[in-house]
N, C-alpha and C. Protein backbone atom coordinates (compact mmCIF):
# COMPACT_ATOMS: atom_id res chain seq x y z
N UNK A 1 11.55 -125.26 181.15
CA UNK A 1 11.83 -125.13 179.73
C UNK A 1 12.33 -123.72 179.46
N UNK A 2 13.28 -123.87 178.58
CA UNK A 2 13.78 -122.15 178.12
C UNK A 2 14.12 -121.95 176.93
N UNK A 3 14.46 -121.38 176.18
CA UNK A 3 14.34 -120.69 174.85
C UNK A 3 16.07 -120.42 174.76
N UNK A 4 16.94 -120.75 173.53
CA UNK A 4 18.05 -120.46 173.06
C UNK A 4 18.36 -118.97 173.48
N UNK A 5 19.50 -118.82 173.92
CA UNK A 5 19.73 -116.94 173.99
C UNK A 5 20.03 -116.50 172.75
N UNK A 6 20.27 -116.93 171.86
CA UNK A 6 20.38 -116.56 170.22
C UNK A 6 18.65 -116.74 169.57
N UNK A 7 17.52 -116.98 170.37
CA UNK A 7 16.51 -116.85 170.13
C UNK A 7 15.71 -115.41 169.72
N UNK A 8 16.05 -114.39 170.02
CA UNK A 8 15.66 -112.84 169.85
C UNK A 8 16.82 -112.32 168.52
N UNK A 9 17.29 -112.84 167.91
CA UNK A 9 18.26 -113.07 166.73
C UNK A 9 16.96 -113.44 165.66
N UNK A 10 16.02 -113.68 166.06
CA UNK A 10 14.81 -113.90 164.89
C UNK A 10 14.10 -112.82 164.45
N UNK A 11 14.59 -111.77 164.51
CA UNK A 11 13.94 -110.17 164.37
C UNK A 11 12.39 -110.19 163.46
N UNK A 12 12.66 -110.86 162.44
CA UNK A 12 11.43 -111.05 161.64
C UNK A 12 10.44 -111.74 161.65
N UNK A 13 11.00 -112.82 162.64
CA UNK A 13 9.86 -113.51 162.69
C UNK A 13 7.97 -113.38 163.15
N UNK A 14 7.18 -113.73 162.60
CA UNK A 14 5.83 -113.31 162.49
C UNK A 14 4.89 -114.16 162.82
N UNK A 15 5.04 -115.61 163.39
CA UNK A 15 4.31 -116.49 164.04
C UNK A 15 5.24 -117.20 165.01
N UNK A 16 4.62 -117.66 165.84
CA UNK A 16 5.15 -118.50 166.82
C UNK A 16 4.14 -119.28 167.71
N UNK A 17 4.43 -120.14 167.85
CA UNK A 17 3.77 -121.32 168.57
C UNK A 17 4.41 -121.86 170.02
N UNK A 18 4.39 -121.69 171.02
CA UNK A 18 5.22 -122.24 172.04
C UNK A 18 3.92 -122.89 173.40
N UNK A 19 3.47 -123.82 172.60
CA UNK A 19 2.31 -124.28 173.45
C UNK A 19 2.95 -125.65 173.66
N UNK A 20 2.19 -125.63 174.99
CA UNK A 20 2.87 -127.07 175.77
C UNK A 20 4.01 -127.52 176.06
N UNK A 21 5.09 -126.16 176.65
CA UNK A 21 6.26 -126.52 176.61
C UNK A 21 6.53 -126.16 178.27
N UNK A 22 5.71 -125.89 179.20
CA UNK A 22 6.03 -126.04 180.64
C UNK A 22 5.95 -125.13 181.05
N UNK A 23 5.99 -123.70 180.31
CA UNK A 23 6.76 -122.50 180.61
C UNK A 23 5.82 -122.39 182.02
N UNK A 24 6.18 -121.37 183.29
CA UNK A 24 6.10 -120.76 184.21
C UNK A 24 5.86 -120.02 183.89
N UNK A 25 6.42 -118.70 182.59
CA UNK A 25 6.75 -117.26 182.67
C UNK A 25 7.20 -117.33 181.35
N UNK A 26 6.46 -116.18 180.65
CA UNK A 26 7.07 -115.81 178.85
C UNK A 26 8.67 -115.66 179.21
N UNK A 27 9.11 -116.29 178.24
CA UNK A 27 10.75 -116.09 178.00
C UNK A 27 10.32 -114.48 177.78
N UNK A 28 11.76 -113.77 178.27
CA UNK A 28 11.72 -112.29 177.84
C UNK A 28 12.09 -112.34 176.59
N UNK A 29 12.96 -113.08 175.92
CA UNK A 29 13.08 -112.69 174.73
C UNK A 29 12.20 -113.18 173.83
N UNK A 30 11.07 -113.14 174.28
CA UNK A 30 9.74 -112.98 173.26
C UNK A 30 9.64 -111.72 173.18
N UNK A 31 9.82 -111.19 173.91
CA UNK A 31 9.23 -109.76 174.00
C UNK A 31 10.07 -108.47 172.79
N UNK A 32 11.01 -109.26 172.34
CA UNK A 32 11.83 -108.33 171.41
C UNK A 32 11.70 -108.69 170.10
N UNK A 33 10.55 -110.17 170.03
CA UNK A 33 9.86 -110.18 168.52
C UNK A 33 9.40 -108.98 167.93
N UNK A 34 9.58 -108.06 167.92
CA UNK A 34 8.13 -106.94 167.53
C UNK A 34 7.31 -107.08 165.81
N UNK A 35 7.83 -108.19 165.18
CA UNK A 35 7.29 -108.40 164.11
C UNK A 35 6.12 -109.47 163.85
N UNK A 36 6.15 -109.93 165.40
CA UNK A 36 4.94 -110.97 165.65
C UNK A 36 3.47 -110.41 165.20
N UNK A 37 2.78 -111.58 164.60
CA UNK A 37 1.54 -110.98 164.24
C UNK A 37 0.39 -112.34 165.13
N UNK A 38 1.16 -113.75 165.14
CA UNK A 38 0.63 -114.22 165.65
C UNK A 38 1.52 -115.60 167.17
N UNK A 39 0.94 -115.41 168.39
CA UNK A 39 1.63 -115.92 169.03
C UNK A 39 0.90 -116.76 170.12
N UNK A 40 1.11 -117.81 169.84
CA UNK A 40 0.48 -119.17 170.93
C UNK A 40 0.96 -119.32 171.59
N UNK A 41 0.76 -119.37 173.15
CA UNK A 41 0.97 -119.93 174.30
C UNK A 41 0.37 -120.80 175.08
N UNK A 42 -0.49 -121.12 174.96
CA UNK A 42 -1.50 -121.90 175.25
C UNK A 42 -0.88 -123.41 175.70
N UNK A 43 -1.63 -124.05 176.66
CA UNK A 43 -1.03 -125.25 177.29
C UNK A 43 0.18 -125.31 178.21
N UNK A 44 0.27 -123.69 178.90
CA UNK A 44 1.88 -123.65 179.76
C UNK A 44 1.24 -123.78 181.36
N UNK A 45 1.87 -122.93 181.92
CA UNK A 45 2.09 -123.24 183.35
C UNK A 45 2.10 -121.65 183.70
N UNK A 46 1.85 -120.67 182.86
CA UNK A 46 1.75 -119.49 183.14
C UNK A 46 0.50 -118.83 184.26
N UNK A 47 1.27 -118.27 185.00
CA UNK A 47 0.37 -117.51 185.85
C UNK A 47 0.31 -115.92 185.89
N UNK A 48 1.54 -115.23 184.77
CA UNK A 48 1.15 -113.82 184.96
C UNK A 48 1.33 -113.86 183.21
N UNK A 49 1.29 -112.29 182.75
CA UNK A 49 1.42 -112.18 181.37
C UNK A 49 2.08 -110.93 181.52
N UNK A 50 3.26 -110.41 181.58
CA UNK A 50 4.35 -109.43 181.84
C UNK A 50 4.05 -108.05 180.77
N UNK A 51 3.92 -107.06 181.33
CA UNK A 51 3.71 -105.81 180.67
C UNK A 51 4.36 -105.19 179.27
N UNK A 52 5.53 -106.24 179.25
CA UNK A 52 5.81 -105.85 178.22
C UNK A 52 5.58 -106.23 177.08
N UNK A 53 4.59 -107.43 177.37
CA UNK A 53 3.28 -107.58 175.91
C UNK A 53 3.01 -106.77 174.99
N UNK A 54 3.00 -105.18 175.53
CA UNK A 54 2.89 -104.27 175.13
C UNK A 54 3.62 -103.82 173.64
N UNK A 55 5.16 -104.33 173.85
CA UNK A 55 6.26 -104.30 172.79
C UNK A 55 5.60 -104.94 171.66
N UNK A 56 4.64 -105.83 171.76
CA UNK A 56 4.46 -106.88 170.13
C UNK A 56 2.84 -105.64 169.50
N UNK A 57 3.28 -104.88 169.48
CA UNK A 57 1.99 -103.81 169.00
C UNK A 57 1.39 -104.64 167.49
N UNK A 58 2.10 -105.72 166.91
CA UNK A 58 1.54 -106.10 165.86
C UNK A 58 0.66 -107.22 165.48
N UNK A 59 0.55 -107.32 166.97
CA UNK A 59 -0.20 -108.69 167.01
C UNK A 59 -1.41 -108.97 166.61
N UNK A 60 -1.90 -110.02 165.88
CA UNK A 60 -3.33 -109.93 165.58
C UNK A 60 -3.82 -110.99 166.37
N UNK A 61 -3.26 -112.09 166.49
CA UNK A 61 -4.00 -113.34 167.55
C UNK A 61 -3.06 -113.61 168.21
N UNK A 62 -3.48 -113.60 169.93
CA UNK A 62 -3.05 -114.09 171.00
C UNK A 62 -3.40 -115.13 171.77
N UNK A 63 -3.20 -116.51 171.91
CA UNK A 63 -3.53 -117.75 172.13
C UNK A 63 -2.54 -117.82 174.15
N UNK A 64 -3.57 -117.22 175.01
CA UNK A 64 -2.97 -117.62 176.30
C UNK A 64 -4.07 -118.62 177.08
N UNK A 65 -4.88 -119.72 175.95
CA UNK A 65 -5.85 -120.70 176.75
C UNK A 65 -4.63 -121.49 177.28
N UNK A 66 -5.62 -122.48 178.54
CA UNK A 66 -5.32 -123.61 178.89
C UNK A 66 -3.65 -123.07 179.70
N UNK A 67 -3.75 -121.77 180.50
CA UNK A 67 -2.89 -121.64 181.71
C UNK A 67 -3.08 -121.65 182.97
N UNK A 68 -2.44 -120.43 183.89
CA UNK A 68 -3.35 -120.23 185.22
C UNK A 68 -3.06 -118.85 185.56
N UNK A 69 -3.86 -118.60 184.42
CA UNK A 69 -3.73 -116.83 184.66
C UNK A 69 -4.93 -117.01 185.94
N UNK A 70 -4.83 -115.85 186.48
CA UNK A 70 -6.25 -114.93 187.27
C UNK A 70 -6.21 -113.74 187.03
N UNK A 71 -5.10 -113.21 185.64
CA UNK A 71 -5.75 -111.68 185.26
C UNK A 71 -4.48 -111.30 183.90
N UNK A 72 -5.26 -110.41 183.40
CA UNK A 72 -4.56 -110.25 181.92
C UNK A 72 -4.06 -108.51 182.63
N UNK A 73 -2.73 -108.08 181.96
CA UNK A 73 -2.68 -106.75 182.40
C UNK A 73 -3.66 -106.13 181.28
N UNK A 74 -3.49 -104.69 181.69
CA UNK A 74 -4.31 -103.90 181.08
C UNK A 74 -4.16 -103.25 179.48
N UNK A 75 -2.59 -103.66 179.03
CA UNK A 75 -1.75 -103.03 178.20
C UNK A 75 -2.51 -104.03 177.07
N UNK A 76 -2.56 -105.05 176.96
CA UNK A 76 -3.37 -106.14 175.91
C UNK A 76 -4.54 -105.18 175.45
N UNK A 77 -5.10 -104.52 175.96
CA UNK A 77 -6.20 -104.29 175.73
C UNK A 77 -6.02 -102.99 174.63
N UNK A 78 -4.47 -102.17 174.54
CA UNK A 78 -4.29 -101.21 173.90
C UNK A 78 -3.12 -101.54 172.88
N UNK A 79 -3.48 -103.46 172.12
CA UNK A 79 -2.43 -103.92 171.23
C UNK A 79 -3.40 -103.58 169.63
N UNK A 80 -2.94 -102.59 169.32
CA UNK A 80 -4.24 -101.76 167.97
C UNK A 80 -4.38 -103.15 167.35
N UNK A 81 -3.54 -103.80 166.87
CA UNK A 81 -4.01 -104.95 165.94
C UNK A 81 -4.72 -105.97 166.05
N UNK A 82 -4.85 -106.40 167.68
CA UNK A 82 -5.31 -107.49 167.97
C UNK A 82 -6.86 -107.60 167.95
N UNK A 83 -6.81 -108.85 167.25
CA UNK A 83 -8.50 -109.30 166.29
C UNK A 83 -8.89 -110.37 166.87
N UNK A 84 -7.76 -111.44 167.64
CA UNK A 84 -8.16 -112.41 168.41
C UNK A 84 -7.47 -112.66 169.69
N UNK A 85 -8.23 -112.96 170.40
CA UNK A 85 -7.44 -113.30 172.24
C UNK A 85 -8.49 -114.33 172.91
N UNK A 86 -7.49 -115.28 172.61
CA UNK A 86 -7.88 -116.41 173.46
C UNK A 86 -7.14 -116.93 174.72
N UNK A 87 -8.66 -116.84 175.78
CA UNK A 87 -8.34 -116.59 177.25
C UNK A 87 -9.02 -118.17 178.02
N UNK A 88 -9.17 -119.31 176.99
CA UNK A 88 -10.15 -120.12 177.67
C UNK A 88 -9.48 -120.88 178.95
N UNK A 89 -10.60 -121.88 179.59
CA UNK A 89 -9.31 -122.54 180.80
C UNK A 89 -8.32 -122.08 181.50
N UNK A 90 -8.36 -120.54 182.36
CA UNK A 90 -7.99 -119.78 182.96
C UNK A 90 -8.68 -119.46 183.90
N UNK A 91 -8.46 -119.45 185.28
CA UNK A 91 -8.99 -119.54 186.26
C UNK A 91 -8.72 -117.75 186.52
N UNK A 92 -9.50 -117.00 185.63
CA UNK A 92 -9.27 -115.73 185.92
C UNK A 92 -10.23 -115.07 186.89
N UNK A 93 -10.23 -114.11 187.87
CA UNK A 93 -10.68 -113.25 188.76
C UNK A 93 -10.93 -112.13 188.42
N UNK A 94 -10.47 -111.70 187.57
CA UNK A 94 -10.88 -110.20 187.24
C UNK A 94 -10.30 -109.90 185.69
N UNK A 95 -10.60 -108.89 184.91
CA UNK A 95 -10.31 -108.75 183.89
C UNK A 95 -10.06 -107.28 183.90
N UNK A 96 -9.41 -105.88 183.10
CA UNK A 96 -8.94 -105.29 183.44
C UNK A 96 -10.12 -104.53 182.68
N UNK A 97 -10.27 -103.37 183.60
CA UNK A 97 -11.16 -101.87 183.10
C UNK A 97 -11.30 -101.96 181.60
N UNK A 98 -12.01 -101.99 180.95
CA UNK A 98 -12.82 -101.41 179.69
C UNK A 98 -12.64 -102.91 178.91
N UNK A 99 -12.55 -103.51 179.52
CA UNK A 99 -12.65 -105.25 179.20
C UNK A 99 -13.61 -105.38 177.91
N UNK A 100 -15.00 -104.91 178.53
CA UNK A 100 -16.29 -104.70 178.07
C UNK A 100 -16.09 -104.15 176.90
N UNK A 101 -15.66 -103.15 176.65
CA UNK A 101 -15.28 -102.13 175.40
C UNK A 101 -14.52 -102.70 174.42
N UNK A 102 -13.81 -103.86 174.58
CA UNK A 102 -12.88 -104.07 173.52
C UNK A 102 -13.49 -104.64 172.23
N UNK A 103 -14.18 -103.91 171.75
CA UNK A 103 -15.03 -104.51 170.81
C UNK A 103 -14.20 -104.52 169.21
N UNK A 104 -12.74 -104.64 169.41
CA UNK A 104 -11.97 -104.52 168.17
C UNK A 104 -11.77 -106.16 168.06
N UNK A 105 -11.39 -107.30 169.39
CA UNK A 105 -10.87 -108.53 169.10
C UNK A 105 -12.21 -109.58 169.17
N UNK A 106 -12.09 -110.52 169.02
CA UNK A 106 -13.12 -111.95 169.17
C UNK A 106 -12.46 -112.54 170.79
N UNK A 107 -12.74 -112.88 171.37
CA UNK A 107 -12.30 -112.79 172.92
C UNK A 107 -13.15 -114.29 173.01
N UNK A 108 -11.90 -115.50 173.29
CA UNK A 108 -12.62 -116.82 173.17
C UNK A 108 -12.04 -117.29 174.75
């Protein structure tokens, strides 16, 4: 499954939903939303979550249940806004340094 290349042409957009659509790997041009506040992924085929997560600094809920992660990078953990991150049904192995500390999101 892949995403329109006139898809990052949505500059404003502020929710998104892209659950259950096959993905392998975040389209990159998610990554040039930066007005996202909320973004579902949940139900893919994902096994990594690409550093440049980092770019959506506005995020408040992150929906990556029901993939095949085994680890979140570390940069999630320094998204100031984020209030929710949902990690369920992930066959994760490790979670990244100060995991424990993130006492800013609800972590489901």
């Amino acid at each position: 499954t892949t995403l329109p290349d006139s898809f990052d042409r949505l500059s404003g957009l502020t929710a998104l939903c892209l659950e259950d659509n096959h993905f392998d790997a975040v389209p990159s041009c998610v990554f040039e939303l930066t007005e996202l506040t909320y973004l579902t992924l949940d139900g893919n085929g994902l096994r990594s979550i690409p550093e440049a997560i980092a770019r959506l600094d506005k995020l408040e809920v992150l929906d990556l249940s029901d993939n095949q992660l085994t680890e979140i990078p570390d940069v999630i953990l320094g998204l100031p806004k984020l209030r929710q991150l949902r990690l369920r049904n992930n066959p994760l192995a490790t979670l990244p340094p100060g995991f424990d500390e993130f006492g800013n999101a609800i972590v489901s």
